[in-house]
Protein backbone atom coordinates (compact mmCIF):
# COMPACT_ATOMS: atom_id res chain seq x y z
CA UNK A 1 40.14 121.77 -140.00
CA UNK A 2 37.38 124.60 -140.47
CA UNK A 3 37.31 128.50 -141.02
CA UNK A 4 37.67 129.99 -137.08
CA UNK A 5 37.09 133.43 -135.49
CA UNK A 6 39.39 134.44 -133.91
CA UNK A 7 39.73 138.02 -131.15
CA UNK A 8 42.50 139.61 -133.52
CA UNK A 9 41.28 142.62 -135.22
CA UNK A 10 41.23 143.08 -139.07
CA UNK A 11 43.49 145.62 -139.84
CA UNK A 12 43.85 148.36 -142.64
CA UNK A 13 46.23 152.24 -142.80
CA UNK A 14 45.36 154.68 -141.42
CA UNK A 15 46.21 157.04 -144.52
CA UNK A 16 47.10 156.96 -148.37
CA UNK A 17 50.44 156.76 -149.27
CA UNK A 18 52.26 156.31 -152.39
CA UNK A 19 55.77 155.20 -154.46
CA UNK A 20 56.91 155.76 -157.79
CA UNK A 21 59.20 153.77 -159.97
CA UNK A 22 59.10 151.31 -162.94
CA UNK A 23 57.50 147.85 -163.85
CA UNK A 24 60.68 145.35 -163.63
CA UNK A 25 59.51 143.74 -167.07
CA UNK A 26 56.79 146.24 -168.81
CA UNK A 27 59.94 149.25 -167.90
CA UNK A 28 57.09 151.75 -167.79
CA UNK A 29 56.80 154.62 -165.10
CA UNK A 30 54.11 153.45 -162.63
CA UNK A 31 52.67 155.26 -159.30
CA UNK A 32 51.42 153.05 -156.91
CA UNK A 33 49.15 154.20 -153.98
CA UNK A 34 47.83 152.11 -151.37
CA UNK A 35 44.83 153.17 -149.66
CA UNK A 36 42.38 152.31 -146.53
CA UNK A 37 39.92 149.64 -147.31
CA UNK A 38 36.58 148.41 -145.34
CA UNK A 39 36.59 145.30 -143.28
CA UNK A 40 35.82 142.12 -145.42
CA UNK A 41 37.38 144.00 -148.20
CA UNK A 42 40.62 142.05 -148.30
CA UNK A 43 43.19 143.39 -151.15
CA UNK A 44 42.23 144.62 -154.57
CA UNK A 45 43.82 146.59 -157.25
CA UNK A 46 42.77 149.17 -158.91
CA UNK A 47 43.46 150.41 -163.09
CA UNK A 48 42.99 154.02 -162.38
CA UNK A 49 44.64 154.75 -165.65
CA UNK A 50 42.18 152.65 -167.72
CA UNK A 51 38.20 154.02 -168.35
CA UNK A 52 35.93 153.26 -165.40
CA UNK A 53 38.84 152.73 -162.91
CA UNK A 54 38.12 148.53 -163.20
CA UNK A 55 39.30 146.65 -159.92
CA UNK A 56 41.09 143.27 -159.61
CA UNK A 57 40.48 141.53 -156.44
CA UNK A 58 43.89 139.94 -155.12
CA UNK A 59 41.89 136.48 -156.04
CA UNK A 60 43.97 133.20 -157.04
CA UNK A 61 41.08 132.29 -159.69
CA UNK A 62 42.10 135.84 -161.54
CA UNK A 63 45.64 134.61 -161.97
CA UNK A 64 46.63 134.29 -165.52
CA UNK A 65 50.07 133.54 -166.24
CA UNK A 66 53.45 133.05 -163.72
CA UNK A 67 56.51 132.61 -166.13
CA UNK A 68 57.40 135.68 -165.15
CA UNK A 69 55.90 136.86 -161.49
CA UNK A 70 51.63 136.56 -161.31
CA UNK A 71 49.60 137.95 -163.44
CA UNK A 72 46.11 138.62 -162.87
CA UNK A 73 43.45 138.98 -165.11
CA UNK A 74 39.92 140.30 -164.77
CA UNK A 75 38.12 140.95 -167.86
CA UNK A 76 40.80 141.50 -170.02
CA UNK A 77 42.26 144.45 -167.33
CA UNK A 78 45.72 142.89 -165.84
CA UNK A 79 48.19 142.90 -162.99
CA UNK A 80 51.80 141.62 -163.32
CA UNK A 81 54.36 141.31 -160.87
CA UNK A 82 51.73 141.49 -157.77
CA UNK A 83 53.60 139.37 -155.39
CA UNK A 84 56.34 141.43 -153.94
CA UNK A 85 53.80 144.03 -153.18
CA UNK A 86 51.31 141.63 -151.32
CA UNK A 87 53.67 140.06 -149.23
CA UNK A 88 54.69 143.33 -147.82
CA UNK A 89 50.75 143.83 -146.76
CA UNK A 90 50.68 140.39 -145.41
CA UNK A 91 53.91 140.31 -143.65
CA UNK A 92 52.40 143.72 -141.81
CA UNK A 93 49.34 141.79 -140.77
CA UNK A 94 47.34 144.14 -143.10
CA UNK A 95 44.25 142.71 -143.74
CA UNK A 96 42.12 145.00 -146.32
CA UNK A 97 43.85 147.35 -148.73
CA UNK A 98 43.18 149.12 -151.90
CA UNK A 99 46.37 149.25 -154.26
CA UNK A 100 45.99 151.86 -157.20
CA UNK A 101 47.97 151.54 -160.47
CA UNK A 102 48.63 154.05 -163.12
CA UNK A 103 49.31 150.77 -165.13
CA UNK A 104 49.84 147.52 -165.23
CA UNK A 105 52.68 146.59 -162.94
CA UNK A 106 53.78 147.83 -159.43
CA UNK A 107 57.08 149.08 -159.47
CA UNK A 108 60.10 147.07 -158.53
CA UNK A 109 61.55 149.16 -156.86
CA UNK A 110 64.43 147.22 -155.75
CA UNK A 111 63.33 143.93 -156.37
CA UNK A 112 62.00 143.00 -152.95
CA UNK A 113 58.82 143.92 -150.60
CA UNK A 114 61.12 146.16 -148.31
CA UNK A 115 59.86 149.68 -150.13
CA UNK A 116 56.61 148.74 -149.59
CA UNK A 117 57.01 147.58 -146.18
CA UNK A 118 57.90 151.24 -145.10
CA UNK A 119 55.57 153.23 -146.94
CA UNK A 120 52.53 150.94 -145.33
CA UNK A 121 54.77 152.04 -142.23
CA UNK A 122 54.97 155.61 -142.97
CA UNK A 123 50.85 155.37 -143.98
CA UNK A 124 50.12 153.68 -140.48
CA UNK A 125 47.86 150.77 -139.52
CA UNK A 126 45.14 150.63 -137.45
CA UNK A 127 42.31 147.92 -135.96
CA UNK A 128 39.16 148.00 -137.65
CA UNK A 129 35.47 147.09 -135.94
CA UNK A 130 36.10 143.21 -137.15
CA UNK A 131 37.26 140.19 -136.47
CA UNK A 132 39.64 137.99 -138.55
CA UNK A 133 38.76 134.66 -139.92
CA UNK A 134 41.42 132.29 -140.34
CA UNK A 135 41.32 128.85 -141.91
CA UNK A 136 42.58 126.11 -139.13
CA UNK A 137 44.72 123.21 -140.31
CA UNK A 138 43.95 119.82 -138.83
CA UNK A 139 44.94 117.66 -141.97
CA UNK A 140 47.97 118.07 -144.69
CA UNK A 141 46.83 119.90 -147.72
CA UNK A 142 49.31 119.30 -150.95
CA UNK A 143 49.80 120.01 -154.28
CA UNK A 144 52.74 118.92 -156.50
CA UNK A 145 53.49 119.92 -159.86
CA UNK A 146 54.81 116.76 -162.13
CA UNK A 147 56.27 118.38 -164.73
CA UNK A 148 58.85 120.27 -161.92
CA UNK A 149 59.18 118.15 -159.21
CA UNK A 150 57.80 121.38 -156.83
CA UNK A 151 55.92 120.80 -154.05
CA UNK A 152 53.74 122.80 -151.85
CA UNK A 153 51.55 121.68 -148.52
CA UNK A 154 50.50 122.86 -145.49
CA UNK A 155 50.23 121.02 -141.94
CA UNK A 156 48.51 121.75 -139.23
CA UNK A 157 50.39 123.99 -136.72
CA UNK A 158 49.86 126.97 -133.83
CA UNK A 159 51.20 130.34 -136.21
CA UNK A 160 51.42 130.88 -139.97
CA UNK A 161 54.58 129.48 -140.65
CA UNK A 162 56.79 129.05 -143.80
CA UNK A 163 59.54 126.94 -144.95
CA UNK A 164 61.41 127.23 -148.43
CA UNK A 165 63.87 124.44 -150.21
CA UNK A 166 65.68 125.65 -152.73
CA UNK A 167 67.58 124.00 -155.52
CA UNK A 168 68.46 124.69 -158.93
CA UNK A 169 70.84 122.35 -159.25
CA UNK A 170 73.38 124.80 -160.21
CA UNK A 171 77.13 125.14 -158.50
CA UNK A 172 76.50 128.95 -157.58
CA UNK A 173 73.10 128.41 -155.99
CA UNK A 174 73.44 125.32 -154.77
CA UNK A 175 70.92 124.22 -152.33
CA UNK A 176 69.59 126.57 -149.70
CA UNK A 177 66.79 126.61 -146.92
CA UNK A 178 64.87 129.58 -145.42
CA UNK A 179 62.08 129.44 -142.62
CA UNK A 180 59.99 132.39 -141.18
CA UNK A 181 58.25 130.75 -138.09
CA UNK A 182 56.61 134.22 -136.91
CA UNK A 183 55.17 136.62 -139.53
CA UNK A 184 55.83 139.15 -137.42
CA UNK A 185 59.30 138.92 -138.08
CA UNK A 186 58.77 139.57 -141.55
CA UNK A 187 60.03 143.00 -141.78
CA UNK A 188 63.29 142.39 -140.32
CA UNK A 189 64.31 138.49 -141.96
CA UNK A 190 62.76 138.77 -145.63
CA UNK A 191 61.02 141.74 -146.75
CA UNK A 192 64.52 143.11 -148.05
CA UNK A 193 65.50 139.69 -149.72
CA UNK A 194 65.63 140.93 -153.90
CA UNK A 195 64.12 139.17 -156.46
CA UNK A 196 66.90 136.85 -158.60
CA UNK A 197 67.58 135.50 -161.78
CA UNK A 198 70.04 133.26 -163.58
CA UNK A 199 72.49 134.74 -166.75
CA UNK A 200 70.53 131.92 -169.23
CA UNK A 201 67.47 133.56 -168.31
CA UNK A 202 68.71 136.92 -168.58
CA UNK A 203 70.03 136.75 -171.86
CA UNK A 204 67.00 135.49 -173.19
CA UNK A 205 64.72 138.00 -171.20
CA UNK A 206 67.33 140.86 -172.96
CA UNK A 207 66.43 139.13 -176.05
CA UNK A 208 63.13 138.89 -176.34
CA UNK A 209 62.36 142.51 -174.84
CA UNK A 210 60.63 141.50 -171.47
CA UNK A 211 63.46 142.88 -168.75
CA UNK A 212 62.98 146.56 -169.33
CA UNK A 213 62.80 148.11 -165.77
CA UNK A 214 65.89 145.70 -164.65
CA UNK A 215 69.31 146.88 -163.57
CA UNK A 216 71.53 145.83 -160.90
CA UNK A 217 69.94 147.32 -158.11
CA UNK A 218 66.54 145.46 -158.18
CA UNK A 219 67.81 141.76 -159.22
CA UNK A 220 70.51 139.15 -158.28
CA UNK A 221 71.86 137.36 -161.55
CA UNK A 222 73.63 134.20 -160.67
CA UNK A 223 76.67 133.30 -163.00
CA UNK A 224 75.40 129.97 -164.33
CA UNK A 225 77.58 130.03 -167.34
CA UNK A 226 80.45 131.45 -169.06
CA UNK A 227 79.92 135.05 -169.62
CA UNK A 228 81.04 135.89 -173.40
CA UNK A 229 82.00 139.47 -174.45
CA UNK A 230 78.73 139.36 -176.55
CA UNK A 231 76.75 138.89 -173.17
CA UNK A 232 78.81 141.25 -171.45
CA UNK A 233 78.15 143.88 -174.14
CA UNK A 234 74.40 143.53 -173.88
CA UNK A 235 74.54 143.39 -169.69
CA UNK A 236 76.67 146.85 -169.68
CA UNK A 237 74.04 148.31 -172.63
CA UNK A 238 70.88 147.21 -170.37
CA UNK A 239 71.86 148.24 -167.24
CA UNK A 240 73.56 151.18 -168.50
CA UNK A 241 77.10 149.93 -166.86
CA UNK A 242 80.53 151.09 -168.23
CA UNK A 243 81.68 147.65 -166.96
CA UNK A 244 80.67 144.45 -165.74
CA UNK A 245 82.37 141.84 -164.05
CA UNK A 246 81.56 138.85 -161.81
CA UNK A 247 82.15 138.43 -158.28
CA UNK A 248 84.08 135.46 -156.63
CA UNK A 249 80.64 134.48 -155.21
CA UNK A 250 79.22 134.02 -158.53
CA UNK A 251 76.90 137.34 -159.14
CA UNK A 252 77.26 140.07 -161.15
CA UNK A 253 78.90 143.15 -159.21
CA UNK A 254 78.17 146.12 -158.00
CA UNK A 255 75.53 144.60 -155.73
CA UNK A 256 76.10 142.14 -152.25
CA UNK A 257 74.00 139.98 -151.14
CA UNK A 258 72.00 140.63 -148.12
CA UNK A 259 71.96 137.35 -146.96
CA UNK A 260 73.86 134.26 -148.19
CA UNK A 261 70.82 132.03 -148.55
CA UNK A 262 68.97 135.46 -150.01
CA UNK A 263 67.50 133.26 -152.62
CA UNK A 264 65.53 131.15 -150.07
CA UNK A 265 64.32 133.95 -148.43
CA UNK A 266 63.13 136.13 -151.78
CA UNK A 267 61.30 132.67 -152.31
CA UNK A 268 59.90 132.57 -149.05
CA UNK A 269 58.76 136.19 -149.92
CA UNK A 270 57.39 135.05 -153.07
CA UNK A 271 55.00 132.29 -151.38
CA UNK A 272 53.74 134.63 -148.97
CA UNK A 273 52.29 136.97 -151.68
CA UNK A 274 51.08 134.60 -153.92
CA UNK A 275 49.61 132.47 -150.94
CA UNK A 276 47.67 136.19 -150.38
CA UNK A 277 45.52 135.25 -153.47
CA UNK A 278 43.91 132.67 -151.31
CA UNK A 279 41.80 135.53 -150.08
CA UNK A 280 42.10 133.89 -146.22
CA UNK A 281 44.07 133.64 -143.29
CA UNK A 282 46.20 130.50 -142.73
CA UNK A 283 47.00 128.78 -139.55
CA UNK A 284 49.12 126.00 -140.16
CA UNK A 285 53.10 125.51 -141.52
CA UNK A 286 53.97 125.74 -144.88
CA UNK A 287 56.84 124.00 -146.43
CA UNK A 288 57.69 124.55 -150.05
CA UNK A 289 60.07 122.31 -152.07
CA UNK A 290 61.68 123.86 -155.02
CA UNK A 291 58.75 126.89 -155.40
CA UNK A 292 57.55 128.90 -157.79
CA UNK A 293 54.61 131.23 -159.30
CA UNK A 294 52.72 128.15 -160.79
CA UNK A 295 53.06 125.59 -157.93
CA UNK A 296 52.13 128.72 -155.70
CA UNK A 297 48.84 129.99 -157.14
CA UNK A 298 48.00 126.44 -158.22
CA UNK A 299 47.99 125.63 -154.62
CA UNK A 300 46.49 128.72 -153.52
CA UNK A 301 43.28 128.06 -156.25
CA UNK A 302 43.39 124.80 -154.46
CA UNK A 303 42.95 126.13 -150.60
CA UNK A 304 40.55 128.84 -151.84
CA UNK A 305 38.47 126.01 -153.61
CA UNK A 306 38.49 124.07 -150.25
CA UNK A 307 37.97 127.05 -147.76
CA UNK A 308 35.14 128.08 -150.22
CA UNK A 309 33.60 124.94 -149.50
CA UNK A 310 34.55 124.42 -146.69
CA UNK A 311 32.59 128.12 -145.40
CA UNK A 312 29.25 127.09 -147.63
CA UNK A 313 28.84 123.89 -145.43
CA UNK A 314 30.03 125.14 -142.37
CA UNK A 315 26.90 124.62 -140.52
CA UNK A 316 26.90 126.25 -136.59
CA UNK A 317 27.83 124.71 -134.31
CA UNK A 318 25.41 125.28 -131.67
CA UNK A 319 23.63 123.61 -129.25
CA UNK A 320 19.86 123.75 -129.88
CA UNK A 321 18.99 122.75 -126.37
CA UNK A 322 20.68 126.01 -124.68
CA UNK A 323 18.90 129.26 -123.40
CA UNK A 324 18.81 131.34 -126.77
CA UNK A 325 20.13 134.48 -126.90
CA UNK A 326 16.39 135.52 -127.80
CA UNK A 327 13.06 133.35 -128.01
CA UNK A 328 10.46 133.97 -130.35
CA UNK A 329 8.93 136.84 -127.86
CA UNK A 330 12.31 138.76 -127.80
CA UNK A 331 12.07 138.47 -131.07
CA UNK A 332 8.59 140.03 -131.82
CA UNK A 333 9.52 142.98 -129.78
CA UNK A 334 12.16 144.13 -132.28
CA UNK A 335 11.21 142.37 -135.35
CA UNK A 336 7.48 143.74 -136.89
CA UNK A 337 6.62 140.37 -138.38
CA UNK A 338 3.82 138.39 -137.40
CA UNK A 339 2.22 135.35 -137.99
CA UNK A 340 2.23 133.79 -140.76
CA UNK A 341 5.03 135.88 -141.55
CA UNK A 342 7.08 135.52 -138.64
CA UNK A 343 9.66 133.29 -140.13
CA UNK A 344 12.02 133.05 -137.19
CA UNK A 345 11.82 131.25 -133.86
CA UNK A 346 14.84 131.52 -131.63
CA UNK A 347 18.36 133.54 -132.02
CA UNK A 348 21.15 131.52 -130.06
CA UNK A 349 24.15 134.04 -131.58
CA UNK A 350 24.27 138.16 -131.70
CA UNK A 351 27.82 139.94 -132.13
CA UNK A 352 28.86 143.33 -133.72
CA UNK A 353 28.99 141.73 -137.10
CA UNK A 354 26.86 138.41 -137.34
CA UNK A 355 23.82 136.71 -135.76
CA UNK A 356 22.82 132.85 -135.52
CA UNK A 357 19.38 131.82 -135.69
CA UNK A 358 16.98 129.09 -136.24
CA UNK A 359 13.69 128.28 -137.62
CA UNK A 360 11.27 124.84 -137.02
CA UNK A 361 9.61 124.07 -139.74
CA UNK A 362 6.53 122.29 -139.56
CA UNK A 363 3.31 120.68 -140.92
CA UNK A 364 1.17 123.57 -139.76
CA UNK A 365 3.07 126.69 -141.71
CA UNK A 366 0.00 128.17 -143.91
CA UNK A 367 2.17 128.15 -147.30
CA UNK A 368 1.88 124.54 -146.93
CA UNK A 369 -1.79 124.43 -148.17
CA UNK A 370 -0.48 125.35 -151.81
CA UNK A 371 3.17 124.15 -151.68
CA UNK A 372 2.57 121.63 -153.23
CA UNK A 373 -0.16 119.53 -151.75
CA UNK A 374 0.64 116.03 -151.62
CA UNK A 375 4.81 117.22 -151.94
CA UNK A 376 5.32 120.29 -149.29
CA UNK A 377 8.28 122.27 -149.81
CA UNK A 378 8.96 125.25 -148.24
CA UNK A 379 9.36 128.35 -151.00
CA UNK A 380 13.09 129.56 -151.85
CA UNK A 381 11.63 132.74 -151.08
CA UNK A 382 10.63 132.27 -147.76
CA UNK A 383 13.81 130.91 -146.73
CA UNK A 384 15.36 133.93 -148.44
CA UNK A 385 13.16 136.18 -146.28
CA UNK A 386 13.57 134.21 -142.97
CA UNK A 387 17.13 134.30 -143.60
CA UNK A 388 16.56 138.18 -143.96
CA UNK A 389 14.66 138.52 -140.50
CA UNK A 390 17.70 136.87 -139.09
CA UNK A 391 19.75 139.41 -140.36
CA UNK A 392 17.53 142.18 -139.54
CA UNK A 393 18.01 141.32 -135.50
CA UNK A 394 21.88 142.23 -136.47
CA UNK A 395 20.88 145.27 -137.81
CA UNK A 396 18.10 146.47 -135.26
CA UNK A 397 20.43 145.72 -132.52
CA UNK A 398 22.45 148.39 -133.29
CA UNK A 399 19.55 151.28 -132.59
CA UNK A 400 18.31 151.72 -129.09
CA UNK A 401 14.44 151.55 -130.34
CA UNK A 402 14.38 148.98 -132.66
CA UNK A 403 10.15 148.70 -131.91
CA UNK A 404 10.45 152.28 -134.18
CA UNK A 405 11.93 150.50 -137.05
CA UNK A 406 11.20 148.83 -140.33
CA UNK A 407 13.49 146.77 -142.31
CA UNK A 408 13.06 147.15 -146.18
CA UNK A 409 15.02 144.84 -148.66
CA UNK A 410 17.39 146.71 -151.27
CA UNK A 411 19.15 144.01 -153.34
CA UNK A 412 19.50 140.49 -152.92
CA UNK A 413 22.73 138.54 -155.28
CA UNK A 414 24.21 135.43 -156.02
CA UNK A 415 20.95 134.07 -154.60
CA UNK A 416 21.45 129.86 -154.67
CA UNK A 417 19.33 126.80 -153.43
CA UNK A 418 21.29 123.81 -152.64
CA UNK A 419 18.65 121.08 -150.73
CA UNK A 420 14.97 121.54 -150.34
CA UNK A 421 13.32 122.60 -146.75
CA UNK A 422 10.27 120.32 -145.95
CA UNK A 423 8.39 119.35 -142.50
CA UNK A 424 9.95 118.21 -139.56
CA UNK A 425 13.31 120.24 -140.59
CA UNK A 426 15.05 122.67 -138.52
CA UNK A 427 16.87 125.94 -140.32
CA UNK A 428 20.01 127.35 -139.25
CA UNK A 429 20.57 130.58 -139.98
CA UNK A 430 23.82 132.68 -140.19
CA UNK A 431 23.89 135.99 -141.18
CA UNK A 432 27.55 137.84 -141.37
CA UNK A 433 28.65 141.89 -142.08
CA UNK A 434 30.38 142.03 -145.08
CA UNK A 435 30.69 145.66 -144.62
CA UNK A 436 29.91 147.89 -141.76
CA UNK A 437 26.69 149.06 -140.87
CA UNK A 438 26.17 152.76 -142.03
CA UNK A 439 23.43 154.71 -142.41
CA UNK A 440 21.00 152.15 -141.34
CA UNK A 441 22.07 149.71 -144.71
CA UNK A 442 23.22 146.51 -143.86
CA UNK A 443 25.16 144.04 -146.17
CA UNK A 444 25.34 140.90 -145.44
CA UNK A 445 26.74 136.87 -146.28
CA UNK A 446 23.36 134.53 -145.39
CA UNK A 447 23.71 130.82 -145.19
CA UNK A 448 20.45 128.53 -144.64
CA UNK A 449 21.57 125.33 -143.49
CA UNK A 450 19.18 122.00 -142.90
CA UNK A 451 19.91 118.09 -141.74
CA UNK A 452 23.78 119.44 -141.67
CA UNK A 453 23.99 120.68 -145.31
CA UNK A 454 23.84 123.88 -146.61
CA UNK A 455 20.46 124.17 -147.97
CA UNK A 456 20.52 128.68 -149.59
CA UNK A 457 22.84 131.20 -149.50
CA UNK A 458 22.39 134.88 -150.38
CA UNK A 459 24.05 137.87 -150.27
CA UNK A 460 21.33 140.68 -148.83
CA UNK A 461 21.86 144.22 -148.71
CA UNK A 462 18.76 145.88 -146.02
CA UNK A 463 17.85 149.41 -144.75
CA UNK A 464 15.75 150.27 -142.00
CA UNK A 465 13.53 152.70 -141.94
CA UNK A 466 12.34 154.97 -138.79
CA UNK A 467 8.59 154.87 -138.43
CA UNK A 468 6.89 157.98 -138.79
């Protein structure tokens, strides 16, 4: 089990492209345009209608309420309905994305992902200068919700896989199954399987105002009861029908299904965008008993909990008796420190977008003599710093003279000290892109790891300067 890099690309469009229609349950007119996004940027919408243009990240811990579809929230600026819409970017292999909202709700177009699959088509996608992480099943991860009966887990397998059980215990749904073992079959098997609902639920949608943008083109409404003239009055007044009947299959007309077991497969698509809110990659099956938007997200908090984790103590792997990549005299050749401020020994990593190094720390280091005597422990700031001269090799390696270079700090955040450094330890350090170099700024994930454990983490944002 452990977060992996793998030698696919990250992928975003080439090009802006957008739809317009209307929220299935707010019934307001809403534009929607997706738009190219930086690597590490993953999915995030953005209120372009509200002041300041405020951004929800496509984040699991934003998600507020799932009676009806997810919600997000992000100080007090929403999302509803997000899941058809990230499912299409998903089942594209899209990996960064910017989705812009006149308000609240994408549009449902008609009630499944397969709009949205063809304008990211008509947009384009191309490879970006990044690789994709992906978190690597090796144990079963669960979560069950009591109060349902649903279940949710994922086992370790080869692809992204996902299974859906379905049953409502209703005569017209009955029990159905749908499984998508290749994503990249998406398009083709479920991105045109519409949303659904049952007439008991309708009715009382109708009567408490929330179905506005509804009509029979953009939902499936089983027949799970006997349809009075009262109903039927209401269903021809909301959909703006002359008539309404049912069909010998048990859904309201003027509609077929695509497929018979449509409702597995809409809930298949449904667990594929709300599993997006994770935030990373999966590699491992997922089999979903009786889903919806609670058990989802609740077990998508849960993986993005344990993947968060998981990344803060995943210490290198790297074997410290190997030829480094650079020793300390490689390193003084593109680095300007010197002692006592050289704070970096060896550098057994160096990629387009992260660098591995190490530090010994011992007896003999001069901020010893005041810190503290009799107690030695090595300054948060230091390891800050040294954590910052690993991550200025990344960035000096990417300019032929890096001996005509200085690297100033510009911002340091989310700054955090976990165990303390004293002598005799050794520092791991692993600096990562979170964006692309440009301009000579570099921003960057640092971890600081000791005895196994993650000892600081930062995230560092450095320029370097040409000497004059």
């Amino acid at each position: 089990m452990g977060i992996i890099s793998t030698d696919i690309k990250q992928k975003t469009i080439l090009k802006e492209v957008s739809l317009k229609g209307v929220g299935l349950h707010t019934g307001k007119e809403v534009t929607l345009t997706f738009k190219p996004a930086p690597v590490n940027a993953g999915f995030a919408f953005k209120r372009i209608d509200l002041e300041g243009n405020p951004v929800i990240e496509a984040d699991a811990n934003y998600v507020t309420n799932t009676q009806r579809g997810t919600c997000l929230e992000k100080n007090g600026v929403t999302i509803q309905t997000c899941e058809h819409v990230l499912a299409a970017l998903v089942g594209l292999d899209i990996d960064n994305a910017i989705l812009e909202l006149d308000n609240s709700e994408p549009p449902i177009m008609d009630g499944s992902s397969k709009f949205f699959v063809e304008a990211l088509e008509k947009a384009g996608i191309e490879e970006q200068d990044a690789f994709r992480e992906v978190y690597e099943v090796s144990d079963v991860i669960s979560y069950t919700d009591e109060e349902s009966g649903s279940e949710i887990l994922v086992m370790p397998a080869k692809d992204y896989q996902i299974t859906t059980m379905v049953d409502f215990g209703t005569k017209v749904l009955g029990t159905q199954n749908a499984t998508l073992n290749n994503m990249s079959d998406f398009k083709k098997d479920i991105s045109d399987s519409r949303t659904f609902s049952f007439l008991h639920e309708l009715e009382s949608l109708l009567e408490h105002g929330l179905i506005k943008g509804g009509d029979l083109n953009n939902a499936i409404v089983y027949v799970d009861k006997e349809l009075s003239a009262s109903t039927m009055e209401k269903l021809k007044s909301a959909f703006n029908k002359d008539a309404i009947a049912v069909k010998p299959n048990g859904i309201l007309d003027n509609l077929t299904l695509h497929y018979p077991n449509e409702a597995a497969r809409h809930k298949l698509l449904d667990v594929i965008g709300d599993l997006a809110l994770i935030g990373t990659r999966i590699r491992g099956k997922v089999i979903a008993n009786k889903p919806g938007h609670f058990v989802n997200t609740q077990f998508a908090k849960k993986m993005s909990k344990l993947i968060k984790n998981e990344r803060r103590n995943n210490v290198p792997n790297i074997d410290l008796n190997q030829t480094p990549v650079m020793d300390v005299n490689q390193i003084m050749d593109m680095l300007p420190h010197r002692q006592p401020f050289l704070l970096l020994d060896k550098v057994f990593e160096l990629s387009d977008n992260h660098v591995i190094g190490l530090k010994n720390v011992t007896m003999n280091e001069e901020f010893f003599k005041g810190h503290f005597p009799g107690a030695p422990v090595m300054p948060g700031v230091l390891i800050v710093e040294a954590m910052a001269q690993t991550g200025g090799i990344l960035v000096l390696s990417t300019v032929p003279d890096p001996e005509n270079y200085l690297t100033f700090f510009m911002k340091m955040d989310n700054v955090k000290f976990k165990q303390k450094v004293v002598p005799g330890d050794t520092l791991i350090f692993k600096c990562s892109l979170i964006t692309p170099i440009r301009r000579g700024i570099c921003h960057m994930q640092g971890y600081a790891y000791t005895n196994g454990k993650l000892c600081a983490e930062a995230e560092l944002m450095a320029q370097i300067t040409k000497v004059k």
